[in-house]
C-alpha atoms as a PDB file:
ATOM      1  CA  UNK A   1      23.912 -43.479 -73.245  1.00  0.00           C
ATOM      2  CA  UNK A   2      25.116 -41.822 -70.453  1.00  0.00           C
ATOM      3  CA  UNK A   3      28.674 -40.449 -70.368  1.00  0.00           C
ATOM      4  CA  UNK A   4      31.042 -42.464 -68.529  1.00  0.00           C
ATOM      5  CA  UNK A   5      32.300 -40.544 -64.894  1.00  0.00           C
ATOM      6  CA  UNK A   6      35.438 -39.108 -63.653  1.00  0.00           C
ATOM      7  CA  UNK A   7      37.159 -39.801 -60.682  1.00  0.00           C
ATOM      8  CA  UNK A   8      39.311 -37.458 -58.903  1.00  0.00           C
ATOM      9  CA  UNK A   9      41.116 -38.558 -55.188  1.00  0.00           C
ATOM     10  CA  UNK A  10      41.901 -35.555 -53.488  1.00  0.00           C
ATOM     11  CA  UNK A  11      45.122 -35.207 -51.001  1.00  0.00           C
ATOM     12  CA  UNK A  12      44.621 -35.760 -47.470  1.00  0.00           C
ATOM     13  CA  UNK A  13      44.891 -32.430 -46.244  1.00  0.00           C
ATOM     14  CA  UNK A  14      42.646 -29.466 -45.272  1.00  0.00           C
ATOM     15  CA  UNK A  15      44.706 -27.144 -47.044  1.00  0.00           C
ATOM     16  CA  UNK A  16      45.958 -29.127 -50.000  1.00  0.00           C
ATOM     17  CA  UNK A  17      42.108 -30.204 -50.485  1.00  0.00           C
ATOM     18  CA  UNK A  18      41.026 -26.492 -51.008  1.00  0.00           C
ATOM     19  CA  UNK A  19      44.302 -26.375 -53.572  1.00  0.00           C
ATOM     20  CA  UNK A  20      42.397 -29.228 -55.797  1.00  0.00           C
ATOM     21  CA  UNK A  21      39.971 -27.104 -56.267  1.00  0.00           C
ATOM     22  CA  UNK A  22      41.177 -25.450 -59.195  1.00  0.00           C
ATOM     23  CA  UNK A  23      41.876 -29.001 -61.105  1.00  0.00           C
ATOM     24  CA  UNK A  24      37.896 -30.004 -60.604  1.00  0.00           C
ATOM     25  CA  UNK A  25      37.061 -25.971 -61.876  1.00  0.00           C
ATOM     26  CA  UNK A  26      39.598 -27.038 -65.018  1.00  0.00           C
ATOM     27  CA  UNK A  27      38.129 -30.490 -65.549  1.00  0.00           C
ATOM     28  CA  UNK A  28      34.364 -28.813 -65.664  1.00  0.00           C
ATOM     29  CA  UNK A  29      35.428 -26.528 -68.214  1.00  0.00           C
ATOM     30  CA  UNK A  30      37.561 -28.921 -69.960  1.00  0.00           C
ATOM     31  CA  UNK A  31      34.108 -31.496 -69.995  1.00  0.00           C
ATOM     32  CA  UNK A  32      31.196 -29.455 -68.311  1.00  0.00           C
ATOM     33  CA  UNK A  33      28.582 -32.658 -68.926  1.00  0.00           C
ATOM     34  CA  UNK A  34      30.665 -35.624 -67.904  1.00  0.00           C
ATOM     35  CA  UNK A  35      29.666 -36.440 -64.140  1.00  0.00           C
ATOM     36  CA  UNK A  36      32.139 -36.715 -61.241  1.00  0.00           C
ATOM     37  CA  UNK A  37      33.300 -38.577 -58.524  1.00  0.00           C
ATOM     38  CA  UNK A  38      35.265 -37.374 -55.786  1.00  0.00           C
ATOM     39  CA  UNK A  39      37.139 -39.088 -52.661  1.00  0.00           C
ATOM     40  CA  UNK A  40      37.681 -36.889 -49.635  1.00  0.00           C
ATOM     41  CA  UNK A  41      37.641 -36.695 -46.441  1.00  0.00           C
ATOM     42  CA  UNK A  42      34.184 -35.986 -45.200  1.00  0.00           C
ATOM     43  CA  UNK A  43      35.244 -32.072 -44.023  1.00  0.00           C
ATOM     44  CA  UNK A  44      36.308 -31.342 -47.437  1.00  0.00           C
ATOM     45  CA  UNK A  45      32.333 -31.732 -49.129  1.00  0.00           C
ATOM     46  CA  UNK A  46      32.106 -27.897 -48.679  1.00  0.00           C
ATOM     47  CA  UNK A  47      34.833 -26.619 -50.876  1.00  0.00           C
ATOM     48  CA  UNK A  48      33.084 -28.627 -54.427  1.00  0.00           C
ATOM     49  CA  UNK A  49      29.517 -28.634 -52.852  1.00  0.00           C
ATOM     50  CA  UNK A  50      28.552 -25.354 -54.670  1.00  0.00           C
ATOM     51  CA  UNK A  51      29.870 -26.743 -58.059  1.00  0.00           C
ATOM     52  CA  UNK A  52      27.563 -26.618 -60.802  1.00  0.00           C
ATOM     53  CA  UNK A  53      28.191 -30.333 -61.966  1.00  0.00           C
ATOM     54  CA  UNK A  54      26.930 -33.895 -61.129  1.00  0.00           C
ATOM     55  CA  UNK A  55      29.046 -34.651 -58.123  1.00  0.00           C
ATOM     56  CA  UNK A  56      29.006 -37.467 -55.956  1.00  0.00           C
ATOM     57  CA  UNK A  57      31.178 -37.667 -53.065  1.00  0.00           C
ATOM     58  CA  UNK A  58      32.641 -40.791 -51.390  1.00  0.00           C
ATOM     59  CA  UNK A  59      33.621 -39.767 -48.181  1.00  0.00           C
ATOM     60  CA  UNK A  60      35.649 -41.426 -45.396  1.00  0.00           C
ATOM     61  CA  UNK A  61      36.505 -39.852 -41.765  1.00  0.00           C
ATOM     62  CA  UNK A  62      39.794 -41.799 -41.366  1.00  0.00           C
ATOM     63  CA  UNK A  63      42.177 -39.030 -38.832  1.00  0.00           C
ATOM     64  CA  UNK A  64      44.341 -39.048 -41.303  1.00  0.00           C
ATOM     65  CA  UNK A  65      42.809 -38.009 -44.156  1.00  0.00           C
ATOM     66  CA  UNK A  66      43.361 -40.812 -46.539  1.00  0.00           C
ATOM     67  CA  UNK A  67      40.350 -43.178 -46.998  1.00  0.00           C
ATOM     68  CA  UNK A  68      41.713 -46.780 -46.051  1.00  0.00           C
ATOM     69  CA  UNK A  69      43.171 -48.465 -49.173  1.00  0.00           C
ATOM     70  CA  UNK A  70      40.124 -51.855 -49.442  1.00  0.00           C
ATOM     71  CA  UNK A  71      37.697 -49.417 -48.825  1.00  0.00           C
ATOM     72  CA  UNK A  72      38.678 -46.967 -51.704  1.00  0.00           C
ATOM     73  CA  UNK A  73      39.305 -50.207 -54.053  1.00  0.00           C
ATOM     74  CA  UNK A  74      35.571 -51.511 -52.794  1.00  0.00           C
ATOM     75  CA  UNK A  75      33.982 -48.162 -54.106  1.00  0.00           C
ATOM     76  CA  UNK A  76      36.005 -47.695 -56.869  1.00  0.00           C
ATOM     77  CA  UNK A  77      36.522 -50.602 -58.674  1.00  0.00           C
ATOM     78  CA  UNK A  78      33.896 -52.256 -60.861  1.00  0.00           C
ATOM     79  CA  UNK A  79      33.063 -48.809 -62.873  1.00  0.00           C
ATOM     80  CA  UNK A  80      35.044 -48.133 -66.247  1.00  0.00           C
ATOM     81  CA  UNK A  81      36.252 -44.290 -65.636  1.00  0.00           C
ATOM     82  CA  UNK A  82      36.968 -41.701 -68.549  1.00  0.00           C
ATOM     83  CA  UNK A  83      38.934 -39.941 -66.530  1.00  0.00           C
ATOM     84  CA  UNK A  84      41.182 -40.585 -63.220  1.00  0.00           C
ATOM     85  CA  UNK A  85      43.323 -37.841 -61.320  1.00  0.00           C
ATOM     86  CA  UNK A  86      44.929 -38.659 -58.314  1.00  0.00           C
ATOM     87  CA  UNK A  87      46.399 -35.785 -55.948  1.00  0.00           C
ATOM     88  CA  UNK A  88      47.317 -38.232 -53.603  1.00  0.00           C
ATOM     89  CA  UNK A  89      50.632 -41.317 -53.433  1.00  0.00           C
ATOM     90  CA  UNK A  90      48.405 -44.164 -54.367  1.00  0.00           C
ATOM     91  CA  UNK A  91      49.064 -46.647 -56.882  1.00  0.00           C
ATOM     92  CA  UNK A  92      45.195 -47.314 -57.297  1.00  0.00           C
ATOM     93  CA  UNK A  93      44.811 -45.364 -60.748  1.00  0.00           C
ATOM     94  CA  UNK A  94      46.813 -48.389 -62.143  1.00  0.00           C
ATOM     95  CA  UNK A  95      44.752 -50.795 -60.863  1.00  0.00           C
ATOM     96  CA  UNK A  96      41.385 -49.484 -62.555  1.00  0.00           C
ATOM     97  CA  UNK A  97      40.104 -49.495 -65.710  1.00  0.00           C
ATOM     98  CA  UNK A  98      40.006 -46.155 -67.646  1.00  0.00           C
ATOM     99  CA  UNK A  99      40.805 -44.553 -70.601  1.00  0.00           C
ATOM    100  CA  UNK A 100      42.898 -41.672 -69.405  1.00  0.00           C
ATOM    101  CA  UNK A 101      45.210 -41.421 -65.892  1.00  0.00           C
ATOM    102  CA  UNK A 102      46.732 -37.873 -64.502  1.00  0.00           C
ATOM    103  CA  UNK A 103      49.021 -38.945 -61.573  1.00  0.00           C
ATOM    104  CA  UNK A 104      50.404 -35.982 -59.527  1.00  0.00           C
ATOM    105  CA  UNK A 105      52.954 -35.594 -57.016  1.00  0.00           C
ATOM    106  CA  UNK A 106      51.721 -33.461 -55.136  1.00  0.00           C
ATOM    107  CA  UNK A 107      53.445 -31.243 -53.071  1.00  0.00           C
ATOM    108  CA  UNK A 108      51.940 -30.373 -49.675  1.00  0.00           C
ATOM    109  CA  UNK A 109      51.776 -27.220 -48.910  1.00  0.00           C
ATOM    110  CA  UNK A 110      51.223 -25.966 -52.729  1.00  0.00           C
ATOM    111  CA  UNK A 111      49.597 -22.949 -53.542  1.00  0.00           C
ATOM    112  CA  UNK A 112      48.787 -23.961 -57.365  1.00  0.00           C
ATOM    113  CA  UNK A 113      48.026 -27.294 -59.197  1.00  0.00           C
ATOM    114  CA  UNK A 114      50.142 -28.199 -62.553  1.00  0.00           C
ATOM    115  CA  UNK A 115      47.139 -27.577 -64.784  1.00  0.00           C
ATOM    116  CA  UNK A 116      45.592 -31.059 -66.619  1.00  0.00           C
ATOM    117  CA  UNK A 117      45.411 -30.135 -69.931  1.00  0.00           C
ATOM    118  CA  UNK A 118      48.096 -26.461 -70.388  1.00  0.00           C
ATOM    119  CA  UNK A 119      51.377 -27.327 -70.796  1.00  0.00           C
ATOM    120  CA  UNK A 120      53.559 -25.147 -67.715  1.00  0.00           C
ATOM    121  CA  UNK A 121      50.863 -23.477 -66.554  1.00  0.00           C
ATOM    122  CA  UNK A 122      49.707 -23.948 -62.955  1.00  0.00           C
ATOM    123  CA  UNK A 123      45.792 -23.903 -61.577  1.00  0.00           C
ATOM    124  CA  UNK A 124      44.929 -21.986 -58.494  1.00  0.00           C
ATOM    125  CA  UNK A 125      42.031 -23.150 -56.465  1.00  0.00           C
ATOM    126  CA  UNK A 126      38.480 -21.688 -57.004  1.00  0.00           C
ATOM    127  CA  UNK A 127      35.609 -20.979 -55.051  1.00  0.00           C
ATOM    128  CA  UNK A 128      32.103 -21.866 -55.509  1.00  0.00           C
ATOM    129  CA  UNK A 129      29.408 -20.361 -53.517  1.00  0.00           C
ATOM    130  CA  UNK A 130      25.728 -18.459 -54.399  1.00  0.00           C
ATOM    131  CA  UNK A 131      25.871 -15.179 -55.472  1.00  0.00           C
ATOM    132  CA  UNK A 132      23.449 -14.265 -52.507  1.00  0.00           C
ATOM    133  CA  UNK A 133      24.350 -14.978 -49.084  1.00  0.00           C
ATOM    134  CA  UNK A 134      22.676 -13.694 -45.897  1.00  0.00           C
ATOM    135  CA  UNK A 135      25.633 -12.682 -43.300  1.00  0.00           C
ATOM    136  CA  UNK A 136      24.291 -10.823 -40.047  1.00  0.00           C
ATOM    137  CA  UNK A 137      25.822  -7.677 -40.377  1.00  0.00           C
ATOM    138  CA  UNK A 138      24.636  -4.497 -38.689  1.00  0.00           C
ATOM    139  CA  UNK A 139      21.762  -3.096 -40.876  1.00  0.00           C
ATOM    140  CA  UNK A 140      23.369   0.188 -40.814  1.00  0.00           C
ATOM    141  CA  UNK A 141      25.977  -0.614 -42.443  1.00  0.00           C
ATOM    142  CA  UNK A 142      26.593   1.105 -45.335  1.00  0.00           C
ATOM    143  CA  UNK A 143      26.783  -1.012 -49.494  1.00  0.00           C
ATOM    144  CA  UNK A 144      30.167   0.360 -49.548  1.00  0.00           C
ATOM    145  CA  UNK A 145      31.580   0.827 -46.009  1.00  0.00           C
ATOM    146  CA  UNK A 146      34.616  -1.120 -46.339  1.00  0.00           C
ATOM    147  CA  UNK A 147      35.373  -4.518 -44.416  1.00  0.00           C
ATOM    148  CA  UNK A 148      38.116  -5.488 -42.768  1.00  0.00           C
ATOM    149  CA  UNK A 149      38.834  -9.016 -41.586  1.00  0.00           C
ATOM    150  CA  UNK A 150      40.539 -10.078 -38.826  1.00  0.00           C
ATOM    151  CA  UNK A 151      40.516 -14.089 -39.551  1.00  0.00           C
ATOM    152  CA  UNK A 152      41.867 -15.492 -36.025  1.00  0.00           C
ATOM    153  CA  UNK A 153      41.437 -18.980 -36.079  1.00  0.00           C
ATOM    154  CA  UNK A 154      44.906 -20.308 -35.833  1.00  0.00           C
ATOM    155  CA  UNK A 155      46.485 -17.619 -34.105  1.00  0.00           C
ATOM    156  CA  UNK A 156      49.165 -19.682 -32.378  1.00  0.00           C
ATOM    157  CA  UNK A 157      50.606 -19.166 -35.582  1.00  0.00           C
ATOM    158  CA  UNK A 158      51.477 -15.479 -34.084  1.00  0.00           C
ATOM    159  CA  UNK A 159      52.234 -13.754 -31.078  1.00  0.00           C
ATOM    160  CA  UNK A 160      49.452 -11.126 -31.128  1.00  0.00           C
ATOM    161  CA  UNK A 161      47.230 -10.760 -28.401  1.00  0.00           C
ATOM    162  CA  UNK A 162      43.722  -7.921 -28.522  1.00  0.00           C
ATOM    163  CA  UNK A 163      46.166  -5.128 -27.771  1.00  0.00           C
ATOM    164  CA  UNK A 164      47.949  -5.639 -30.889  1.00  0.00           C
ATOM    165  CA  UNK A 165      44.642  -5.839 -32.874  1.00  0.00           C
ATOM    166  CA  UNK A 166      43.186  -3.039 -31.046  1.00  0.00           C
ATOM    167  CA  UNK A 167      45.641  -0.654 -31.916  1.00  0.00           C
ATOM    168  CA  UNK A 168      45.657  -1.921 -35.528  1.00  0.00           C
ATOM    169  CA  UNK A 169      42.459  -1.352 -36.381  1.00  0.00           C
ATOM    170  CA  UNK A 170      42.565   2.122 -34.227  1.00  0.00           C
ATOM    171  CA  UNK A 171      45.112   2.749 -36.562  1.00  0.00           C
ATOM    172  CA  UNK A 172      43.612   1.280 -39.647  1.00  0.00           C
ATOM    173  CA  UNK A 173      40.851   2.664 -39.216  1.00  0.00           C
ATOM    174  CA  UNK A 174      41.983   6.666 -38.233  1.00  0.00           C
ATOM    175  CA  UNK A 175      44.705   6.574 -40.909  1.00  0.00           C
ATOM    176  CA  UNK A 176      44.817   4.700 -44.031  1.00  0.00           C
ATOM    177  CA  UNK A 177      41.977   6.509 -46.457  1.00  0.00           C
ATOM    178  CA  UNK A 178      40.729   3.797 -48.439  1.00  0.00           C
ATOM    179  CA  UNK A 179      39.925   2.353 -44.461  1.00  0.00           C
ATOM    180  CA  UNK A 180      38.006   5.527 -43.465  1.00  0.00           C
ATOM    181  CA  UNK A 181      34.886   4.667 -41.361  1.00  0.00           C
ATOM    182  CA  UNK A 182      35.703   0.559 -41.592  1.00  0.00           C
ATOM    183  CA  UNK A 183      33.420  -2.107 -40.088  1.00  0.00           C
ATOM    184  CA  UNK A 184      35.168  -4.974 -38.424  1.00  0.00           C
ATOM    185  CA  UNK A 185      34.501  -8.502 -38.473  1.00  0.00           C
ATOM    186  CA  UNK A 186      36.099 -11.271 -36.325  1.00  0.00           C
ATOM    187  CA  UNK A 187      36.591 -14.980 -37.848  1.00  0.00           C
ATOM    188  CA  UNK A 188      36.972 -17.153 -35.162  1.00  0.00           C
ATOM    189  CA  UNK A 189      36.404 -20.472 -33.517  1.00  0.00           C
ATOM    190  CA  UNK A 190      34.020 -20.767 -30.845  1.00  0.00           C
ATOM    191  CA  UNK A 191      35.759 -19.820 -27.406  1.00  0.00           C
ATOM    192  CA  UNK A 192      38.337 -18.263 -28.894  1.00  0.00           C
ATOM    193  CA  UNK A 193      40.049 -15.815 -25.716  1.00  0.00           C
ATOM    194  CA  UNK A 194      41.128 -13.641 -28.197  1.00  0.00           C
ATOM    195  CA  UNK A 195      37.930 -12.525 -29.655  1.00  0.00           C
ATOM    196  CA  UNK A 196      36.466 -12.231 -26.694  1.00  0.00           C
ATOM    197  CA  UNK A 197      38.717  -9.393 -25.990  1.00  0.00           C
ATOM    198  CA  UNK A 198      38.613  -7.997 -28.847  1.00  0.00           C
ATOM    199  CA  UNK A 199      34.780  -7.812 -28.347  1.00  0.00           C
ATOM    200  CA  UNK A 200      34.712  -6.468 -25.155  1.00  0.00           C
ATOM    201  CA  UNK A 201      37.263  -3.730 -26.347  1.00  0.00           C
ATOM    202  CA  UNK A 202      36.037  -2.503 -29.226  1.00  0.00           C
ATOM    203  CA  UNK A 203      32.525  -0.426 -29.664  1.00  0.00           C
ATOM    204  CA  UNK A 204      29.873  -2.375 -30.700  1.00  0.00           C
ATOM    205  CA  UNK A 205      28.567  -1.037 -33.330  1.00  0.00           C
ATOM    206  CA  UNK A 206      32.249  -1.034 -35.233  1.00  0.00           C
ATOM    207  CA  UNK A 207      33.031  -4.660 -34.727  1.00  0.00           C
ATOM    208  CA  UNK A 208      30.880  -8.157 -35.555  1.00  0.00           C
ATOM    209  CA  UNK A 209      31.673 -11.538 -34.948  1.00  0.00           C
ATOM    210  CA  UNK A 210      31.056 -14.855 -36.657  1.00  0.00           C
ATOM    211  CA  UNK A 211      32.164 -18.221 -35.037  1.00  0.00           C
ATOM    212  CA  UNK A 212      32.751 -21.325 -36.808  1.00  0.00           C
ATOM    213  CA  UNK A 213      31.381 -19.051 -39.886  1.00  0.00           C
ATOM    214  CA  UNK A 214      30.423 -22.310 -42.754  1.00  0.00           C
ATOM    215  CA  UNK A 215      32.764 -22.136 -45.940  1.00  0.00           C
ATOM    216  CA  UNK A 216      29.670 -20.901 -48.281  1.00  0.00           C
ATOM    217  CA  UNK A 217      29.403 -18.068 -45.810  1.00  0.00           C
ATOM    218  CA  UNK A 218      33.212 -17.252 -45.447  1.00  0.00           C
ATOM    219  CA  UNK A 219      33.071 -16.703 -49.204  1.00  0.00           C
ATOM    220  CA  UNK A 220      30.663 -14.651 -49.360  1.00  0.00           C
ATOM    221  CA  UNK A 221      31.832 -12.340 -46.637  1.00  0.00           C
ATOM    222  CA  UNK A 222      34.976 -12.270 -48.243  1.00  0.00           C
ATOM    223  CA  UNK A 223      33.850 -11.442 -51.575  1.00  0.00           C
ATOM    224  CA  UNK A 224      32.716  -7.935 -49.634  1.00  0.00           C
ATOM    225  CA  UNK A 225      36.383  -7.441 -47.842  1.00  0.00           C
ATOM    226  CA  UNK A 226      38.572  -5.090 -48.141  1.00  0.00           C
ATOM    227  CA  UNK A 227      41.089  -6.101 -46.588  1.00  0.00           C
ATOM    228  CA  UNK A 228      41.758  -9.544 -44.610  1.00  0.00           C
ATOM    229  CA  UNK A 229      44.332  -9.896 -42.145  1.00  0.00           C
ATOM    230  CA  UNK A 230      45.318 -13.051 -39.491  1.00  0.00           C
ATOM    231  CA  UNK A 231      46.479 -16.307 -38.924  1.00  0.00           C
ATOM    232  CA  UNK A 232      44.351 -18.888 -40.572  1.00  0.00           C
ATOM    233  CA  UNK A 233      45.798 -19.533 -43.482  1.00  0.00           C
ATOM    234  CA  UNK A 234      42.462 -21.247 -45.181  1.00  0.00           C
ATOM    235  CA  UNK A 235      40.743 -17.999 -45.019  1.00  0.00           C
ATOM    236  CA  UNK A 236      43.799 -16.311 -46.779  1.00  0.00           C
ATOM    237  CA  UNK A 237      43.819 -18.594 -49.328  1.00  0.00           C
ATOM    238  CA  UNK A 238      40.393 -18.093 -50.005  1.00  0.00           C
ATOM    239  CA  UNK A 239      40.645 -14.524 -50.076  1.00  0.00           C
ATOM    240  CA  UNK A 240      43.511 -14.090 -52.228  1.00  0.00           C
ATOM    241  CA  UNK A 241      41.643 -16.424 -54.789  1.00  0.00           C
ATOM    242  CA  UNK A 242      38.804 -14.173 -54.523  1.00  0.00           C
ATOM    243  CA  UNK A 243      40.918 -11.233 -55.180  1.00  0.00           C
ATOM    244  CA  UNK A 244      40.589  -9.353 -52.052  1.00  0.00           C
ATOM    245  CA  UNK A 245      42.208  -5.729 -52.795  1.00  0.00           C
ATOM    246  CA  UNK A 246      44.683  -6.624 -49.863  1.00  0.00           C
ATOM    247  CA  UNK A 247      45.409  -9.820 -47.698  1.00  0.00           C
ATOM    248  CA  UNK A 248      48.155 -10.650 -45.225  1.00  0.00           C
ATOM    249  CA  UNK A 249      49.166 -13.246 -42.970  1.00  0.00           C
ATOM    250  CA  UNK A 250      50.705 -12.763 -40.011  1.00  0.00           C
ATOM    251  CA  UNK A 251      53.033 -15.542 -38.873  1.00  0.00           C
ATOM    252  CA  UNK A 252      55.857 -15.817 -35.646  1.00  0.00           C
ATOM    253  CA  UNK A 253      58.597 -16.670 -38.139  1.00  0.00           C
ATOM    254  CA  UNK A 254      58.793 -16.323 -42.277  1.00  0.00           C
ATOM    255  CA  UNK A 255      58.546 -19.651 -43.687  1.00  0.00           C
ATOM    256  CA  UNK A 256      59.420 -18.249 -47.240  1.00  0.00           C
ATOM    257  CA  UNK A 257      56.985 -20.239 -49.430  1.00  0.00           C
ATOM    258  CA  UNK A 258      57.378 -20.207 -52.545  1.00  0.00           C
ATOM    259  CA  UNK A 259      54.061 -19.039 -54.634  1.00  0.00           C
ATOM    260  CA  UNK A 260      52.675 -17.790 -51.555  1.00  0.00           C
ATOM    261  CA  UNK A 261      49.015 -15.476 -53.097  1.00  0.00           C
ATOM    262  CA  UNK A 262      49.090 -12.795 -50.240  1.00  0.00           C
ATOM    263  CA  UNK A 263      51.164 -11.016 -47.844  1.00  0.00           C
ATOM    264  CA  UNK A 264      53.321 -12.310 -44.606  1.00  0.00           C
ATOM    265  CA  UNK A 265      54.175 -10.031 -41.579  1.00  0.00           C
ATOM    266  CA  UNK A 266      56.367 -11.650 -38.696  1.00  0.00           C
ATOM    267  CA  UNK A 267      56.613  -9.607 -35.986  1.00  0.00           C
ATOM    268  CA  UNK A 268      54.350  -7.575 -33.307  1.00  0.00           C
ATOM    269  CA  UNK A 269      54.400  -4.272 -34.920  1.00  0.00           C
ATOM    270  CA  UNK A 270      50.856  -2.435 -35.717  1.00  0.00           C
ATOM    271  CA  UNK A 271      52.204   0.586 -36.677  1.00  0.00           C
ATOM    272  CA  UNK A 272      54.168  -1.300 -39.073  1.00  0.00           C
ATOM    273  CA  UNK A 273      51.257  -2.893 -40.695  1.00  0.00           C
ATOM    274  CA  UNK A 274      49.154  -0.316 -40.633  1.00  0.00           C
ATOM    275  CA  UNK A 275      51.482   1.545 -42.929  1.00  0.00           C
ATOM    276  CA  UNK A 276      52.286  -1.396 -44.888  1.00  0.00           C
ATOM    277  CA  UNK A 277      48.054  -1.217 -45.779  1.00  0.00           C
ATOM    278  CA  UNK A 278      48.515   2.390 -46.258  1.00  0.00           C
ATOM    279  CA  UNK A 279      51.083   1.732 -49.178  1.00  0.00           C
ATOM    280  CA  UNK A 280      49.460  -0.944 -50.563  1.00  0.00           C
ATOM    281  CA  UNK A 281      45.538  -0.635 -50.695  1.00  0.00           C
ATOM    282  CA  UNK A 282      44.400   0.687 -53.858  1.00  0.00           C
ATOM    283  CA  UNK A 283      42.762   3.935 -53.430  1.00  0.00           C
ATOM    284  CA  UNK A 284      38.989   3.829 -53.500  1.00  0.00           C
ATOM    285  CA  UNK A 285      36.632   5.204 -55.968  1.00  0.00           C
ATOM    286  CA  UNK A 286      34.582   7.610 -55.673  1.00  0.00           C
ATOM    287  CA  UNK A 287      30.626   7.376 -57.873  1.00  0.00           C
ATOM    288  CA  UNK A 288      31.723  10.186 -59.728  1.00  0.00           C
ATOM    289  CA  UNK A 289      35.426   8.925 -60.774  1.00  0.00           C
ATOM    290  CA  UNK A 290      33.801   5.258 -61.557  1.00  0.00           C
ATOM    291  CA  UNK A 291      31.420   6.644 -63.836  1.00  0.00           C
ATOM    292  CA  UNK A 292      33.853   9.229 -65.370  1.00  0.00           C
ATOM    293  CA  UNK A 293      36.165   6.302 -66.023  1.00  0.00           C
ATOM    294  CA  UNK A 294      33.189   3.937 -67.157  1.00  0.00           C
ATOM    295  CA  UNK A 295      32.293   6.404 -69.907  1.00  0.00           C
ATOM    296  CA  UNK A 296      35.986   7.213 -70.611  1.00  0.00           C
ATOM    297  CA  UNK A 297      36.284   3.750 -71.976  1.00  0.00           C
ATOM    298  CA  UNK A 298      33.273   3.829 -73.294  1.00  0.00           C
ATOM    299  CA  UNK A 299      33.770   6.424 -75.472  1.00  0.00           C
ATOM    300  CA  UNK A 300      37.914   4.749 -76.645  1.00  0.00           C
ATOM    301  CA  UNK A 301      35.267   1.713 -77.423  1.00  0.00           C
ATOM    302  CA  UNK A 302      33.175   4.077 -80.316  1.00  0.00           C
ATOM    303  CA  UNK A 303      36.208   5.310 -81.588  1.00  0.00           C
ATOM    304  CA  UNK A 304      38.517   2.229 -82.023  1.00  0.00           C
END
């Protein structure tokens, strides 16, 4: 007999739908062979796409982000759910059958998810992509040559223009060790002025670009940074989660959020940031210190 579904209804927003994340991660562990259902707004299918479940998605592509209320009850009513979690202010949990109902308010904005099943713990979102993905990157490029990202893609959110970024990574780049010889690559939307410049400015074989990069791909490049820097504050989310040895946000005014997983600059200063990476970026390893330190603990192993 096959195991009766869950249903999870995600918030409406971008942001707050990459959040949710980390309660479909918990659920999987929680019950890694009961199938899922999730309704989202039809952007969101690339955040759980990668998840290694049974997953169907009932999508809507309402402006607003919330599926319209007959249409939810029209897909969802009729099955008898194990499980139903709503992220969302809807009072449709309580009008299905099921033997268990998590109702959140969720706060927009959040950074974490109260966990389902840990008492005062909170769940951070999670990323699911392959192991192996292709990204066009120079083939010169060296296995270790450090990445830094410049993630532009809602850079109204700051009053930097290429000059600003030029001298960063100049500065980046010449001065901060664990940055010495960095490749640059440039998130942005397609069009974007900015990049352009940026493009034009900087040589070419120190700088790539990726427009409208998908999420899978985003990951994956980000798994390889070290160090991500912008405005778009998906891309720092997703880097903090992936534990990205340094990420900061640059903003026009601090909005002081609470939780917040990664650094925020406000102001114009490069020299300032630069030195704010300098203080903060772990040093690197060399081969020789890795494998020093690898049989170092190694060896405490044998004798404990």
């Amino acid at each position: 007999m096959a195991p009766r579904s869950n249903l999870i209804i995600l918030p409406p927003d971008r942001l707050d739908a990459f959040t949710a994340t980390g309660v479909l991660a918990e659920l999987l562990a929680f019950e890694p062979a009961r199938p899922v259902h999730l309704v989202m707004h039809e952007d969101f299918v690339p955040f759980f796409a990668d998840a290694p479940a049974q997953l169907r998605f009932i999508t809507h592509r309402q402006l607003s982000g919330k599926m319209p209320t007959m249409r939810l009850l029209g897909e969802a009513m009729g099955h008898n759910w194990h499980r139903v979690i709503s992220l969302t202010a809807t009072r449709l949990p309580f009008l299905l059958w099921a033997r268990h109902r998590h109702h959140y308010r969720f706060a927009a904005g959040s950074y974490a998810l109260p966990a389902l099943f840990a008492t005062g713990k909170l769940r951070p979102p999670h990323i699911w992509t392959a192991d192996k993905v292709h990204l066009a990157l120079p083939e010169t490029l060296a296995p270790d040559a450090p990445l830094i990202v410049l993630a532009l893609s809602e850079n109204g959110r700051a009053v930097w223009d290429w000059r600003h970024y030029a001298e960063l990574i100049w500065r980046l780049a010449d001065s901060v060790p664990a940055l010495k010889q960095a490749h640059i690559v440039v998130l942005a939307n397609r069009g974007c002025a900015l990049a352009d410049s940026l493009m034009e400015k900087i040589p070419p074989g120190q700088i790539s670009r990726f427009d409208d990069l998908s999420y899978a791909k985003t990951g994956g490049l980000l798994r390889r940074a070290r160090l991500v820097i912008g405005t778009d504050r998906l891309a720092m989310r997703m880097a903090a989660g992936l534990g990205v040895a340094l990420v900061l946000r640059l903003d026009r005014e601090d909005t002081a959020d609470e939780g917040r997983p990664y650094g925020l600059y406000v102001g114009q200063d490069a020299v300032e940031v630069a030195r704010y990476a300098e203080r903060h970026l772990p040093p690197v390893e060399s081969a020789a210190q890795a494998g020093a330190k690898q049989k170092t603990e190694g060896d405490g192993s044998a004798m404990s």
